[in-house]
Protein backbone atom coordinates (compact mmCIF):
# COMPACT_ATOMS: atom_id res chain seq x y z
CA UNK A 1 -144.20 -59.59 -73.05
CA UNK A 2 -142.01 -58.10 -70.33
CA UNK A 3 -138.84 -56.49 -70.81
CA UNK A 4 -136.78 -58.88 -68.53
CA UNK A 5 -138.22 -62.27 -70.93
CA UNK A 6 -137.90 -60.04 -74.45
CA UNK A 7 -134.00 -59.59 -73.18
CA UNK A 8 -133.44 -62.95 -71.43
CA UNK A 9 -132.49 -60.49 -68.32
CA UNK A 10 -133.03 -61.33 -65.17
CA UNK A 11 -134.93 -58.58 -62.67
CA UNK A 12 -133.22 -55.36 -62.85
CA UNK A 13 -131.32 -54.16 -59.88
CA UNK A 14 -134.04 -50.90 -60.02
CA UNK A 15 -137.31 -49.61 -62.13
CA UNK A 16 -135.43 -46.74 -63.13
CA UNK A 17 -132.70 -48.84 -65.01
CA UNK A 18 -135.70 -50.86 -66.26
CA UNK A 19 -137.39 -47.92 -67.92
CA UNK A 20 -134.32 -46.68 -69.45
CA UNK A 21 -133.38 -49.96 -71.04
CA UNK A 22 -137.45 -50.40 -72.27
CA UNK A 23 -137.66 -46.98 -73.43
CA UNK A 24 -134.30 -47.67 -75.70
CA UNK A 25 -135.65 -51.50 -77.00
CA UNK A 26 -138.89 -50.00 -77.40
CA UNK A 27 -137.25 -47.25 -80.01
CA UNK A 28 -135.44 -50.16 -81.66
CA UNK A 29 -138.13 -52.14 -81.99
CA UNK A 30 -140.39 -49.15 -83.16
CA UNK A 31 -137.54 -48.27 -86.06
CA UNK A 32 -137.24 -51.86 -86.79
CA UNK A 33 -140.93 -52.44 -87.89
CA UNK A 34 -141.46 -49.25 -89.46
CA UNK A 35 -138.62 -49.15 -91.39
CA UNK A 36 -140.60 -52.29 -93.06
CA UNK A 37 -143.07 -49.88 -94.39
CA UNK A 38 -140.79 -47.53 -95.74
CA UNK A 39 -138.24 -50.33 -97.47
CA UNK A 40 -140.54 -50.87 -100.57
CA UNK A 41 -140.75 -46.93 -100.86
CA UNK A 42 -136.83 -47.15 -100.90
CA UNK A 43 -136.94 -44.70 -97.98
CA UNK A 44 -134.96 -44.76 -94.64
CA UNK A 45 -136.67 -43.63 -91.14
CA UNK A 46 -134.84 -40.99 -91.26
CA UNK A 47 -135.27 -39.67 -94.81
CA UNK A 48 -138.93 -40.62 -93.99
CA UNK A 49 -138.24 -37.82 -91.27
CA UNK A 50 -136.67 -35.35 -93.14
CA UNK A 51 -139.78 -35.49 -95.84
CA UNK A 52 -142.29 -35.17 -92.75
CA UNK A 53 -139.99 -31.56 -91.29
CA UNK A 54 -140.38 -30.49 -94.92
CA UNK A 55 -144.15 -31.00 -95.51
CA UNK A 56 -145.04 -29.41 -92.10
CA UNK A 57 -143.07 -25.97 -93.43
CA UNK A 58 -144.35 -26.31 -97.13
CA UNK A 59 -144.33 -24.34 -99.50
CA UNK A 60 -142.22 -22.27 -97.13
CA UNK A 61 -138.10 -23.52 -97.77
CA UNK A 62 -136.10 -24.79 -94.94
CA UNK A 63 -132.76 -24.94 -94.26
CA UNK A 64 -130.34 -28.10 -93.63
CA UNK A 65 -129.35 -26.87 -90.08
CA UNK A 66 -132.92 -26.10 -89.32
CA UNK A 67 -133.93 -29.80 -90.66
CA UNK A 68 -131.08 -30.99 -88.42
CA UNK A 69 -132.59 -29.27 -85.38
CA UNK A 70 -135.89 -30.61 -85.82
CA UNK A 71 -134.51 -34.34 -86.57
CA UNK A 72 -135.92 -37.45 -84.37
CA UNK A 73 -132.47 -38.83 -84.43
CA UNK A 74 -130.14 -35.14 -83.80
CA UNK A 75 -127.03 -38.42 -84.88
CA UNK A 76 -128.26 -38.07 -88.34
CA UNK A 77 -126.42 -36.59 -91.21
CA UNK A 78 -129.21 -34.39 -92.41
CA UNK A 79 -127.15 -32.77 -95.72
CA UNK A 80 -126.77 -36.93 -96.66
CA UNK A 81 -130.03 -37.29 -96.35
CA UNK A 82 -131.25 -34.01 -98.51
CA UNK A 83 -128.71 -35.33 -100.87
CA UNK A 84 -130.36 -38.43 -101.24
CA UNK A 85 -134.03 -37.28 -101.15
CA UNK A 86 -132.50 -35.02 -104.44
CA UNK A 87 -131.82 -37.71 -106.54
CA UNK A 88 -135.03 -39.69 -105.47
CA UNK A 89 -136.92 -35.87 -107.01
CA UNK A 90 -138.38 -35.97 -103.66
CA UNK A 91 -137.06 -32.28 -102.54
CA UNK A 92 -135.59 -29.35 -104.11
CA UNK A 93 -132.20 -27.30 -103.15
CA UNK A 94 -131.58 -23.60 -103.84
CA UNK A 95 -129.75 -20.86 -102.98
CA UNK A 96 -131.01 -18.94 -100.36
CA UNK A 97 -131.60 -15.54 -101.48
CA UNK A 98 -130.99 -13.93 -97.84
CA UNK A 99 -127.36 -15.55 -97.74
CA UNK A 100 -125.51 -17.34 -100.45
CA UNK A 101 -123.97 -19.33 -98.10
CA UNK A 102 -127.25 -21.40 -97.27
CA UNK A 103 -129.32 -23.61 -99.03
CA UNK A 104 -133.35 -23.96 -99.29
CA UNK A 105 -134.94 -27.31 -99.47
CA UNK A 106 -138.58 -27.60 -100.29
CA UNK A 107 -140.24 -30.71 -100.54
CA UNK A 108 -141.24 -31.52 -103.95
CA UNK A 109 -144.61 -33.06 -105.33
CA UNK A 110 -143.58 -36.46 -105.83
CA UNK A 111 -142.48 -36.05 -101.84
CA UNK A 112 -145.66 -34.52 -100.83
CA UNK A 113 -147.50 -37.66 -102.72
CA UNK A 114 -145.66 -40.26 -101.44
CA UNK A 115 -146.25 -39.00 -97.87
CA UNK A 116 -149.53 -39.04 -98.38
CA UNK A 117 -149.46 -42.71 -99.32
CA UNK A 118 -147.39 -43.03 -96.24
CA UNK A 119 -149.60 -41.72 -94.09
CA UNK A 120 -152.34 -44.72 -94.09
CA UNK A 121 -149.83 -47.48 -93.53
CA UNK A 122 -147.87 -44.80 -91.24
CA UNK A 123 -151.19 -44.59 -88.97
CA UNK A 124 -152.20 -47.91 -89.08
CA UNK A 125 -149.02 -49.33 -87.84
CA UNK A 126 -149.27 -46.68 -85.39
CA UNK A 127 -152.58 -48.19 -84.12
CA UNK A 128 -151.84 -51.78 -84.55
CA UNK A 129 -148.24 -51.25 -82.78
CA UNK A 130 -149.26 -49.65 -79.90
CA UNK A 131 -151.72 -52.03 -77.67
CA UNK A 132 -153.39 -48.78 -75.65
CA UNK A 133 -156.60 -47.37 -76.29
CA UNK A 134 -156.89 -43.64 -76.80
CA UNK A 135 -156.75 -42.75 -72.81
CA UNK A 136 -153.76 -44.90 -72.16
CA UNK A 137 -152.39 -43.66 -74.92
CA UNK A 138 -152.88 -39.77 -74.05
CA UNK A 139 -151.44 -40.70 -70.32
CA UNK A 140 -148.27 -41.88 -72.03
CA UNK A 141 -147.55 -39.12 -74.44
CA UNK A 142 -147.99 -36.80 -71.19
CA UNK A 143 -145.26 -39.26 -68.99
CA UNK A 144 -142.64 -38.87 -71.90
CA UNK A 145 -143.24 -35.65 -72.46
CA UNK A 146 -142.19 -35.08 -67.95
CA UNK A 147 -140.09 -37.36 -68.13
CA UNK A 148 -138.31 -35.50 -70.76
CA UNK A 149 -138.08 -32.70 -68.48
């Protein structure tokens, strides 16, 4: 369905306004559905995220402010979210030894597992979601990626 009927909008005034305002209800509808998967887990998008930063430097630790860097959504409150990943066992926090003043998160086992659960309903909403086949799909990783400069 086009943008213009999903919106009730008529035409745009110009295709670059267009693509701005279906790149941002695309994202909302992307976060909207997915967030459907993670519900049941009692998991946000963006813990969901946070868990993903951490696996991909495991068994290394991380920082919060170098989660927060590498954050989807740079709006999020990435020390909230560690918080709450704590009490769910999913990560661990400790005192960096290099400086007392920062804090190490590691992702824990019960994290690691439930990502890997995560990761076959992850992937096939991924492939059921988006309606390209593997070239399309390549061509429009490598258009976001210029048009994000």
């Amino acid at each position: 369905m086009k943008i213009e009927e999903e919106i009730r909008q008529n035409p745009f005034k110009d295709n670059y306004t267009k693509a701005v305002v279906n790149l941002l209800f695309t994202q909302s509808y992307l976060v909207t559905h997915q967030s459907k998967i993670f519900k049941p887990h009692d998991l946000s998008p963006e813990q969901y995220n946070v868990l993903r930063i951490l696996r991909g430097q495991f068994p290394k630790p991380i920082t919060v402010s170098s989660i927060q860097e590498r954050m989807l959504n740079k709006m999020s409150n990435a020390s909230r979210l560690v918080e709450k990943l704590k009490q769910k066992k999913m990560v661990k926090r400790t005192e960096c030894p290099k400086d007392r003043r920062q804090v190490d998160i590691v992702i824990t086992e019960k994290g690691l597992e439930l990502l890997e659960l995560l990761d076959i309903e992850v992937r096939k909403f991924n492939v059921d979601t988006i309606h390209l086949d593997e070239k399309e799909v390549e061509q429009l990783n490598l258009l976001l990626d210029k048009l994000r400069g």
